[in-house]
PDB file of N, CA and C in Angstrom:
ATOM      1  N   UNK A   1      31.803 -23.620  36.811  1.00  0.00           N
ATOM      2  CA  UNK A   1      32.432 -22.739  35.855  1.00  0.00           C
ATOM      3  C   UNK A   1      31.755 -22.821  34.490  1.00  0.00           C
ATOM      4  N   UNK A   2      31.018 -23.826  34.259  1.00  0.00           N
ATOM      5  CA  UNK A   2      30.561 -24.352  32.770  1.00  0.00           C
ATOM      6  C   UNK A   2      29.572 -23.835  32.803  1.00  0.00           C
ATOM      7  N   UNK A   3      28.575 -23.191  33.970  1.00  0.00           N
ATOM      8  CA  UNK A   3      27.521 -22.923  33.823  1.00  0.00           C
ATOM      9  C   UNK A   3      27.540 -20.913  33.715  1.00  0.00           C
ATOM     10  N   UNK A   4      28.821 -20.505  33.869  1.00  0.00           N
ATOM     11  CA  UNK A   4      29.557 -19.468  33.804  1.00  0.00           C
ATOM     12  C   UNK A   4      29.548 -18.576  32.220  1.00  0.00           C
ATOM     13  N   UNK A   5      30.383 -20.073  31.694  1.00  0.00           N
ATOM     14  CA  UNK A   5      30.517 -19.833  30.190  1.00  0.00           C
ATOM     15  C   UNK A   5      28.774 -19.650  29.596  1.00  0.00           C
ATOM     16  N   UNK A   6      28.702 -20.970  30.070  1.00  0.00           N
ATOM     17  CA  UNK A   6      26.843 -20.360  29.079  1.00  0.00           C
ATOM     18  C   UNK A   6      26.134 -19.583  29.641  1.00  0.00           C
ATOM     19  N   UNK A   7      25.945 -18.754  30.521  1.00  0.00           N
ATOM     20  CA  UNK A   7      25.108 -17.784  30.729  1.00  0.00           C
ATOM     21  C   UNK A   7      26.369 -16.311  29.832  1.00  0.00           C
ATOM     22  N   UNK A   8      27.586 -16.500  30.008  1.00  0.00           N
ATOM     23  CA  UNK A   8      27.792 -15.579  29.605  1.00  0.00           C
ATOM     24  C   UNK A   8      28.280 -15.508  27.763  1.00  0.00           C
ATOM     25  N   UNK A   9      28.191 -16.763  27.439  1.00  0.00           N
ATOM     26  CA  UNK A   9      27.555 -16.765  25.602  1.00  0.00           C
ATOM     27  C   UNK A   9      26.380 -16.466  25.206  1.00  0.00           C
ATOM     28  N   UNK A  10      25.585 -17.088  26.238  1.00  0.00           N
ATOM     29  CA  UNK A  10      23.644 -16.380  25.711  1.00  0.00           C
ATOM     30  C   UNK A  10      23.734 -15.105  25.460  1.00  0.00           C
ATOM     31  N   UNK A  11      24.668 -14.382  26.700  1.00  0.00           N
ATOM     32  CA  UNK A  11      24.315 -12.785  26.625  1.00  0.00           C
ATOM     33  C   UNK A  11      25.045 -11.883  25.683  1.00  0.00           C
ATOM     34  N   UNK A  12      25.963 -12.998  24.883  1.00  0.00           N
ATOM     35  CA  UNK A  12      27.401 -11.967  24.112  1.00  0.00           C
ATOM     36  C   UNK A  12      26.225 -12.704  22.422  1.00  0.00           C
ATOM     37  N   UNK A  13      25.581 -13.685  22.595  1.00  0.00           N
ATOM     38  CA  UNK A  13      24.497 -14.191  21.020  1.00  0.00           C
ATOM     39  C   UNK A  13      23.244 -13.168  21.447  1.00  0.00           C
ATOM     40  N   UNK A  14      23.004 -12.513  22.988  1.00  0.00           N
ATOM     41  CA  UNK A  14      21.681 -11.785  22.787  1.00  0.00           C
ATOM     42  C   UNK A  14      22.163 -10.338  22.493  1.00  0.00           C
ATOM     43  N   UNK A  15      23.615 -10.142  22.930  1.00  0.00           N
ATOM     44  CA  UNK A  15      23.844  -8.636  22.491  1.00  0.00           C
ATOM     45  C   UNK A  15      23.811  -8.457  20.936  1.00  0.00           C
ATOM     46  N   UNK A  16      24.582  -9.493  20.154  1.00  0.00           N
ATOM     47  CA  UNK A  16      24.756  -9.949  18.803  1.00  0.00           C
ATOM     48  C   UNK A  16      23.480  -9.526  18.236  1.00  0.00           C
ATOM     49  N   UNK A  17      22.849  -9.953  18.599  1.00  0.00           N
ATOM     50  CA  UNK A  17      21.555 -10.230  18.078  1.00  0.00           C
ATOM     51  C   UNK A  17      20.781  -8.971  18.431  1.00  0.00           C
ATOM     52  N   UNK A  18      20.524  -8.086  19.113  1.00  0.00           N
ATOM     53  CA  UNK A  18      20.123  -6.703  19.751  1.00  0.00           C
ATOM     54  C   UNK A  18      20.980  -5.793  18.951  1.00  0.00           C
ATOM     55  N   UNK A  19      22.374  -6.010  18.719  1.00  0.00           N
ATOM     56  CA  UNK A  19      23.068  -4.819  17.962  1.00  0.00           C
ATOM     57  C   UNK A  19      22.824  -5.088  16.031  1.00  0.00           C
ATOM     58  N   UNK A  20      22.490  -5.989  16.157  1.00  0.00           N
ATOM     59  CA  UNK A  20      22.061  -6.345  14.110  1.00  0.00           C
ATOM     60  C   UNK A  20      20.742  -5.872  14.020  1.00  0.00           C
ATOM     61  N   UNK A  21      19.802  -6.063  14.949  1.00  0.00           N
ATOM     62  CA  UNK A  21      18.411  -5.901  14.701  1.00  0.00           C
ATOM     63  C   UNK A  21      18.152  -4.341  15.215  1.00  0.00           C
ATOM     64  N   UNK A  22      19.416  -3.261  15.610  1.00  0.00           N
ATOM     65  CA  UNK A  22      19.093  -2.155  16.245  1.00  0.00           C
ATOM     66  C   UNK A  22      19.964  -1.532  14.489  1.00  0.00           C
ATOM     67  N   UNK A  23      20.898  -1.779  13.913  1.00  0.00           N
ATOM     68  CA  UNK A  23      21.818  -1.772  12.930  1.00  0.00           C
ATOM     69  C   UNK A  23      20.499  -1.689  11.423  1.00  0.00           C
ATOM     70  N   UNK A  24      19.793  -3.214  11.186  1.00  0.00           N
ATOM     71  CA  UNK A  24      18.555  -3.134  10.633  1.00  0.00           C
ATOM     72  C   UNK A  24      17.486  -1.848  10.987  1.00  0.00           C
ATOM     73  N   UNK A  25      17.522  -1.954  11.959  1.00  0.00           N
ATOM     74  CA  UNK A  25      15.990  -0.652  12.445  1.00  0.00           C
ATOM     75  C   UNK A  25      17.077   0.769  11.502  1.00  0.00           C
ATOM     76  N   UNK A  26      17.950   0.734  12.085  1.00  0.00           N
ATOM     77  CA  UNK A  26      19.001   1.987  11.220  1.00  0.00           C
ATOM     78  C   UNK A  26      18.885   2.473   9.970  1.00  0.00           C
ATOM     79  N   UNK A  27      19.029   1.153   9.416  1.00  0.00           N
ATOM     80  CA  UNK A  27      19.025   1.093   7.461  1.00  0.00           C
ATOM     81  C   UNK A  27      17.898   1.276   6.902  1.00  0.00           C
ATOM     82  N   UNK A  28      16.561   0.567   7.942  1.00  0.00           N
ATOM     83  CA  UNK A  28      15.112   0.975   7.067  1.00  0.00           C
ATOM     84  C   UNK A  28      14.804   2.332   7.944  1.00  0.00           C
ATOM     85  N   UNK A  29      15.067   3.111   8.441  1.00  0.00           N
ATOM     86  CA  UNK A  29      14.874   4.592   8.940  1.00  0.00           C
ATOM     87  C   UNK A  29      15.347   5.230   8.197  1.00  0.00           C
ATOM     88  N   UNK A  30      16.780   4.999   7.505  1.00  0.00           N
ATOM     89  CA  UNK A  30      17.778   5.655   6.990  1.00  0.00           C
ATOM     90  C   UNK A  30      17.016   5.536   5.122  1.00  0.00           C
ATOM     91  N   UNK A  31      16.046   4.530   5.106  1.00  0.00           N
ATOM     92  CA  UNK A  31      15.437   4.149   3.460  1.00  0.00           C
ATOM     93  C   UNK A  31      14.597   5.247   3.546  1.00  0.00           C
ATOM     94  N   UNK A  32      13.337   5.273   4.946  1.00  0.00           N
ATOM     95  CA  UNK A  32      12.063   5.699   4.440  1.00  0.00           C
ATOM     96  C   UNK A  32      12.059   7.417   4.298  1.00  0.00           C
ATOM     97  N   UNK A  33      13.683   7.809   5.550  1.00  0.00           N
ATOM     98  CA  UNK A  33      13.566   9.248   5.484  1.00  0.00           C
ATOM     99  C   UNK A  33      14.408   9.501   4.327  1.00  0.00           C
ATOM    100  N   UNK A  34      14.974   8.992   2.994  1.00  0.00           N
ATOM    101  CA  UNK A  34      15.868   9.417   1.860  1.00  0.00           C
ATOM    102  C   UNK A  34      14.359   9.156   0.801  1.00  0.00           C
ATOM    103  N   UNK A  35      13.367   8.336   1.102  1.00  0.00           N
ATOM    104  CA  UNK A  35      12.423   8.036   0.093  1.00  0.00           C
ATOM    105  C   UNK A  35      11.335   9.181   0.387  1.00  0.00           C
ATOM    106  N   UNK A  36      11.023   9.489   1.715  1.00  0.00           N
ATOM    107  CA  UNK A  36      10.561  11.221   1.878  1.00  0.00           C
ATOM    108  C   UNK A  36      10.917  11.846   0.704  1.00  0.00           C
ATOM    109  N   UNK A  37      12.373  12.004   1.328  1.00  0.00           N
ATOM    110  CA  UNK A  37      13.251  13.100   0.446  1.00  0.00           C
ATOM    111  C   UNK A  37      12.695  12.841  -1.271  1.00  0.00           C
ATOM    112  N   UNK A  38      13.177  11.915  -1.617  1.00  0.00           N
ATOM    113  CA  UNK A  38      12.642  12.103  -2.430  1.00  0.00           C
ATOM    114  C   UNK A  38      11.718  12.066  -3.350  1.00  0.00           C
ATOM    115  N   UNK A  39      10.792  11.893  -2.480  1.00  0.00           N
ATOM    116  CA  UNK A  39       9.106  12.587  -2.893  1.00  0.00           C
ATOM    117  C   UNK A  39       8.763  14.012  -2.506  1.00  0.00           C
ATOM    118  N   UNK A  40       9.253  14.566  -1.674  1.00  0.00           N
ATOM    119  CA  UNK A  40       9.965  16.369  -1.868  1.00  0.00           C
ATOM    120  C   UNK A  40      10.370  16.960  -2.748  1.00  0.00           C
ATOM    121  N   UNK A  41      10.980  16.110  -3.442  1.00  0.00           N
ATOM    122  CA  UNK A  41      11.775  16.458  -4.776  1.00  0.00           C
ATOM    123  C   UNK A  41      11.027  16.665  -5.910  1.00  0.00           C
ATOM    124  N   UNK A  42      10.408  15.323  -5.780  1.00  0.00           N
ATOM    125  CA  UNK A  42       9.311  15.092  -7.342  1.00  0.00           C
ATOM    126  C   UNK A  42       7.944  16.235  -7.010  1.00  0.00           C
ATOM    127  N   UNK A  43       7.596  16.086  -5.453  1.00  0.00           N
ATOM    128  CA  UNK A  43       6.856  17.386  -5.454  1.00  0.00           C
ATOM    129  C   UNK A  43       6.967  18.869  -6.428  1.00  0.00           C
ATOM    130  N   UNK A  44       8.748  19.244  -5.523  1.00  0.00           N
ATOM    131  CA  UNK A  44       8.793  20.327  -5.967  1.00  0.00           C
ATOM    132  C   UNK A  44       8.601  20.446  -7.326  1.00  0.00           C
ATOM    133  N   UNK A  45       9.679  19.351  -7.850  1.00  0.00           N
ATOM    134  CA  UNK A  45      10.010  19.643  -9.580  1.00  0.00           C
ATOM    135  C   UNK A  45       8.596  19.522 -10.704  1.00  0.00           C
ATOM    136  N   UNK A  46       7.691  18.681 -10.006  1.00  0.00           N
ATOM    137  CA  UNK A  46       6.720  18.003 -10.597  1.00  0.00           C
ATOM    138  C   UNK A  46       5.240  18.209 -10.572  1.00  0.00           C
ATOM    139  N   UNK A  47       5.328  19.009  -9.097  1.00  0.00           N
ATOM    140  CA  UNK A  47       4.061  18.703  -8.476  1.00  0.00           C
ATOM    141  C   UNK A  47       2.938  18.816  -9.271  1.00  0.00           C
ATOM    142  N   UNK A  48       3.100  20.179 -10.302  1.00  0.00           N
ATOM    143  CA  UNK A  48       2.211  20.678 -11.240  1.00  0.00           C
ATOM    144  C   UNK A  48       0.982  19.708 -11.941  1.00  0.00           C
ATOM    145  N   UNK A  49       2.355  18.688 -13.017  1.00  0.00           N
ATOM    146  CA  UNK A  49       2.184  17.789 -13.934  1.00  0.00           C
ATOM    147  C   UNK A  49       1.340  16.597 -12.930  1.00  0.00           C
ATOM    148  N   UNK A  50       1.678  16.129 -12.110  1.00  0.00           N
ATOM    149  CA  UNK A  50       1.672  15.139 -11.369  1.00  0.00           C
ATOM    150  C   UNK A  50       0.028  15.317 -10.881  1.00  0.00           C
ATOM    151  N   UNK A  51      -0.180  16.545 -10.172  1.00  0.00           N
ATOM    152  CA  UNK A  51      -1.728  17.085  -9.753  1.00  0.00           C
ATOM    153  C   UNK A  51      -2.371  16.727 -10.956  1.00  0.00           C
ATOM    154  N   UNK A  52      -2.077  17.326 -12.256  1.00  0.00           N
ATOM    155  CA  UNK A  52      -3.176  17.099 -13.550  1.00  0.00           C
ATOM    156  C   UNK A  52      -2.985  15.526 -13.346  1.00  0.00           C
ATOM    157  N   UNK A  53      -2.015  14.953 -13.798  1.00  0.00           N
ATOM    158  CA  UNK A  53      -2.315  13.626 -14.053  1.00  0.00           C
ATOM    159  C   UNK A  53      -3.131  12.529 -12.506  1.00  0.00           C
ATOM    160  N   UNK A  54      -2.860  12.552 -11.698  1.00  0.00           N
ATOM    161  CA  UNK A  54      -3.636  12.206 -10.192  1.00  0.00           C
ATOM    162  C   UNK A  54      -5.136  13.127 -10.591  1.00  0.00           C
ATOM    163  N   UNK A  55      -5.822  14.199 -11.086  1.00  0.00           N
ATOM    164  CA  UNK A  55      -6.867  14.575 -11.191  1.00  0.00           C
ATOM    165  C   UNK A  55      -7.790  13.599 -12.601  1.00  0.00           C
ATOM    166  N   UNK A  56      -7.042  13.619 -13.390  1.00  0.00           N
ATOM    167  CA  UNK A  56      -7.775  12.609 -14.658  1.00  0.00           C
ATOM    168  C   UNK A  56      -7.912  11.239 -14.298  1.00  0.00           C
ATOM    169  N   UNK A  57      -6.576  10.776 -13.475  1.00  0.00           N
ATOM    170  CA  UNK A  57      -7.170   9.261 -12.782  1.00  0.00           C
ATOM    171  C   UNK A  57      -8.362   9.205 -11.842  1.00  0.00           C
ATOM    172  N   UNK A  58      -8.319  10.522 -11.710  1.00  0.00           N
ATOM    173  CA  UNK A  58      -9.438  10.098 -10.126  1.00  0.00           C
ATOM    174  C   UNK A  58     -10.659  10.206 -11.408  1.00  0.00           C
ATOM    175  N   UNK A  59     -10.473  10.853 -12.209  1.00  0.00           N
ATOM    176  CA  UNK A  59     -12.290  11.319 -12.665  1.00  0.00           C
ATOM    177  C   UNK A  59     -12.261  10.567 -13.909  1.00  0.00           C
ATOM    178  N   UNK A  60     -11.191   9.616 -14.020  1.00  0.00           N
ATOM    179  CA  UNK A  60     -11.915   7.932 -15.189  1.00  0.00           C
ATOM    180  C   UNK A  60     -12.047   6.771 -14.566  1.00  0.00           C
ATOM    181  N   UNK A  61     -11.686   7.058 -12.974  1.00  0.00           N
ATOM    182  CA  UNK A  61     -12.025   5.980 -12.081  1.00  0.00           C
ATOM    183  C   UNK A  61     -13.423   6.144 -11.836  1.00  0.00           C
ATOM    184  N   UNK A  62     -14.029   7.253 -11.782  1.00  0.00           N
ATOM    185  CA  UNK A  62     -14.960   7.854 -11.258  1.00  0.00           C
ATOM    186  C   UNK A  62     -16.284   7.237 -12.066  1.00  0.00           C
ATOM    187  N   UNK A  63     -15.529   7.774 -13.538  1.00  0.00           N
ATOM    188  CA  UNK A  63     -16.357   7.120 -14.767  1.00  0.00           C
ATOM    189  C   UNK A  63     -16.524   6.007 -14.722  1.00  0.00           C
ATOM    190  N   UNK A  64     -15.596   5.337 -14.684  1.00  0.00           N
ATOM    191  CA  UNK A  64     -15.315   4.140 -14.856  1.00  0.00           C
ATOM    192  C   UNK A  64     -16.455   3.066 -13.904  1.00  0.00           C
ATOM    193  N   UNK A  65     -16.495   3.236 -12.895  1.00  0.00           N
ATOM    194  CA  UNK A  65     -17.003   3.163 -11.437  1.00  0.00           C
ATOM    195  C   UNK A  65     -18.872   3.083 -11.926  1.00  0.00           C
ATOM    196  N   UNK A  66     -19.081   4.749 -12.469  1.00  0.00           N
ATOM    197  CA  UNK A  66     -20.386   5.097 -13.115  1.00  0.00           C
ATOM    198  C   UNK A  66     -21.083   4.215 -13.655  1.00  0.00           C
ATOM    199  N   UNK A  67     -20.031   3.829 -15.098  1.00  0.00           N
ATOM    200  CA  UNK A  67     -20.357   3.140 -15.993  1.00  0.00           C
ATOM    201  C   UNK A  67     -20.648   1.737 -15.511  1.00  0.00           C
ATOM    202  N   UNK A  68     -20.028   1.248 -14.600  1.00  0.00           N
ATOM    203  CA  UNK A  68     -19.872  -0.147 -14.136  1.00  0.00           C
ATOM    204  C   UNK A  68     -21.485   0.206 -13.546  1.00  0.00           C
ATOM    205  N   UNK A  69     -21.763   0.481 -12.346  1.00  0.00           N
ATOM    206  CA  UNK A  69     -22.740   0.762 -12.089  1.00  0.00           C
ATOM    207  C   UNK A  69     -23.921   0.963 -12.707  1.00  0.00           C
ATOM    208  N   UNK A  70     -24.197   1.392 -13.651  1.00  0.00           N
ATOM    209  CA  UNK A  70     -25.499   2.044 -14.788  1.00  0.00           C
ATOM    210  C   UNK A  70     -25.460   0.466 -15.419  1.00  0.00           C
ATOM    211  N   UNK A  71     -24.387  -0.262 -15.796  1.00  0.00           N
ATOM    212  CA  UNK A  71     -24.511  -1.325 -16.810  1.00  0.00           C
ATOM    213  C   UNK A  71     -25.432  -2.548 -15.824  1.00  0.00           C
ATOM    214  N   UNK A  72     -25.012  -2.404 -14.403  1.00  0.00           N
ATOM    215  CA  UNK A  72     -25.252  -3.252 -13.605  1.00  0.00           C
ATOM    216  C   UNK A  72     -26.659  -3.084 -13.347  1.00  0.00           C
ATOM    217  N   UNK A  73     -27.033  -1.862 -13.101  1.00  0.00           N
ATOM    218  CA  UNK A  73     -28.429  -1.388 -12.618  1.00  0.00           C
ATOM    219  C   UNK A  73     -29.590  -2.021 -14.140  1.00  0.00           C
ATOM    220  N   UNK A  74     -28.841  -1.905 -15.386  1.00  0.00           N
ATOM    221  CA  UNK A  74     -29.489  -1.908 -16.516  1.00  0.00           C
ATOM    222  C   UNK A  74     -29.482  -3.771 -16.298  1.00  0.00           C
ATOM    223  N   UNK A  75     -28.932  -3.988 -16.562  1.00  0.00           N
ATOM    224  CA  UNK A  75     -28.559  -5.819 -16.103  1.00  0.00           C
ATOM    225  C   UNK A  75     -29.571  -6.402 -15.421  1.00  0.00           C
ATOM    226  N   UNK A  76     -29.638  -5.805 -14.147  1.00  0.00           N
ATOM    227  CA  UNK A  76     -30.497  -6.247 -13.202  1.00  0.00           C
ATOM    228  C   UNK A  76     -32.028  -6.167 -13.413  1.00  0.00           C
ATOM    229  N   UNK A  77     -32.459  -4.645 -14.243  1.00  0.00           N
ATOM    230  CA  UNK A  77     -33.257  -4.435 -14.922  1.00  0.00           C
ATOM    231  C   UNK A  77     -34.047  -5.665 -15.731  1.00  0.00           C
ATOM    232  N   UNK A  78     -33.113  -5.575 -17.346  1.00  0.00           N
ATOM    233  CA  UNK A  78     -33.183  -6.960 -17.829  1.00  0.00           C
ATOM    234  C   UNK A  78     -33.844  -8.123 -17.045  1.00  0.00           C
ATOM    235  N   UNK A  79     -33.115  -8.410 -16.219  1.00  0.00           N
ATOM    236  CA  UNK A  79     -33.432  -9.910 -15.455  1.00  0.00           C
ATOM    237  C   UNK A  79     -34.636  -9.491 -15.278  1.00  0.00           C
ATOM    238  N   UNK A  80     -34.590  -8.491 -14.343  1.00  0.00           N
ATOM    239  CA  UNK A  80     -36.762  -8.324 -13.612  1.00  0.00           C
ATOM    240  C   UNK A  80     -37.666  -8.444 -15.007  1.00  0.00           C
ATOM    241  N   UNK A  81     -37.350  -7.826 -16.056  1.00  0.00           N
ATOM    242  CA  UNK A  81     -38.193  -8.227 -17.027  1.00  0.00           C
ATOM    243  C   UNK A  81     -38.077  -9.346 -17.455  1.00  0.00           C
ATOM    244  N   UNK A  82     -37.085 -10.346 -17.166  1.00  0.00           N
ATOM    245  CA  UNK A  82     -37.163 -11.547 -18.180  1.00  0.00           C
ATOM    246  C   UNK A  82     -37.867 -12.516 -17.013  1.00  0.00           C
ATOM    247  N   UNK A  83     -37.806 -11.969 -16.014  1.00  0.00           N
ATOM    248  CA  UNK A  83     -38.436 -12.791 -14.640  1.00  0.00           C
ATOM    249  C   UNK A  83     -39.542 -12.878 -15.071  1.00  0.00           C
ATOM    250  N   UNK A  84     -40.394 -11.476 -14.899  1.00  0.00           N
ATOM    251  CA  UNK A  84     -41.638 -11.252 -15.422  1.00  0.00           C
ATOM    252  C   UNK A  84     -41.940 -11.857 -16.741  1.00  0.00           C
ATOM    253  N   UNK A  85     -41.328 -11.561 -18.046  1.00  0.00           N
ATOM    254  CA  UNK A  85     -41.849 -12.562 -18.929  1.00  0.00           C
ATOM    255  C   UNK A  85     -42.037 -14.310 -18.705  1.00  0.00           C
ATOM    256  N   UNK A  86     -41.344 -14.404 -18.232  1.00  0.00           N
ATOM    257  CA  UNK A  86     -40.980 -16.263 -17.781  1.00  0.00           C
ATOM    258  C   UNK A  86     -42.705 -16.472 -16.372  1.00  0.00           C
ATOM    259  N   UNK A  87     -42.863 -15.733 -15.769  1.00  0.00           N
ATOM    260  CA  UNK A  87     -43.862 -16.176 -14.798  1.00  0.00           C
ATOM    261  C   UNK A  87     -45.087 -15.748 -15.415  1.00  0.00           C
ATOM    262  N   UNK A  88     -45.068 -14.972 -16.465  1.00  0.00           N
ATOM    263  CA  UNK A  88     -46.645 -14.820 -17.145  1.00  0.00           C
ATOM    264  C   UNK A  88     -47.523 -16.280 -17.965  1.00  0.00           C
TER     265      UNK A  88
END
């Protein structure tokens, strides 16, 4: 009979445990489709403003990126000449 009870507590702690973690799956479904929503929203109301500002980030990253690059290329430059001065 004892071996009765524990097979049939495992299965009433595995239902437990299957109905919280199906309850969880619920609440973050129930987050990501209200956080959709409202990025639909800010679309509609916003989208305008939002495009200009997402277009100036992309093109001072861009710069930004450039500049890093040109300073680096110039850098590296430098060195080959100071190489060259140092082995003459």
């Amino acid at each position: 009979m004892d071996s009765i009870c524990i097979e049939n507590c495992e299965k009433e702690d595995m239902y437990d445990l299957m109905e919280h973690r199906l309850m969880q799956m619920t609440f973050w479904a129930h987050k990501e489709v209200l956080f959709e929503k409202i990025k639909q929203k800010i679309e509609q109301q916003e989208g305008e403003k939002l495009e200009k500002i997402a277009e100036l980030l992309v093109e001072a990253s861009r710069n930004r990126t450039k500049r890093a690059q040109e300073a680096d290329a110039k850098t590296e430059e430098i060195k080959d000449k100071l190489r060259e001065a140092l082995d003459e």
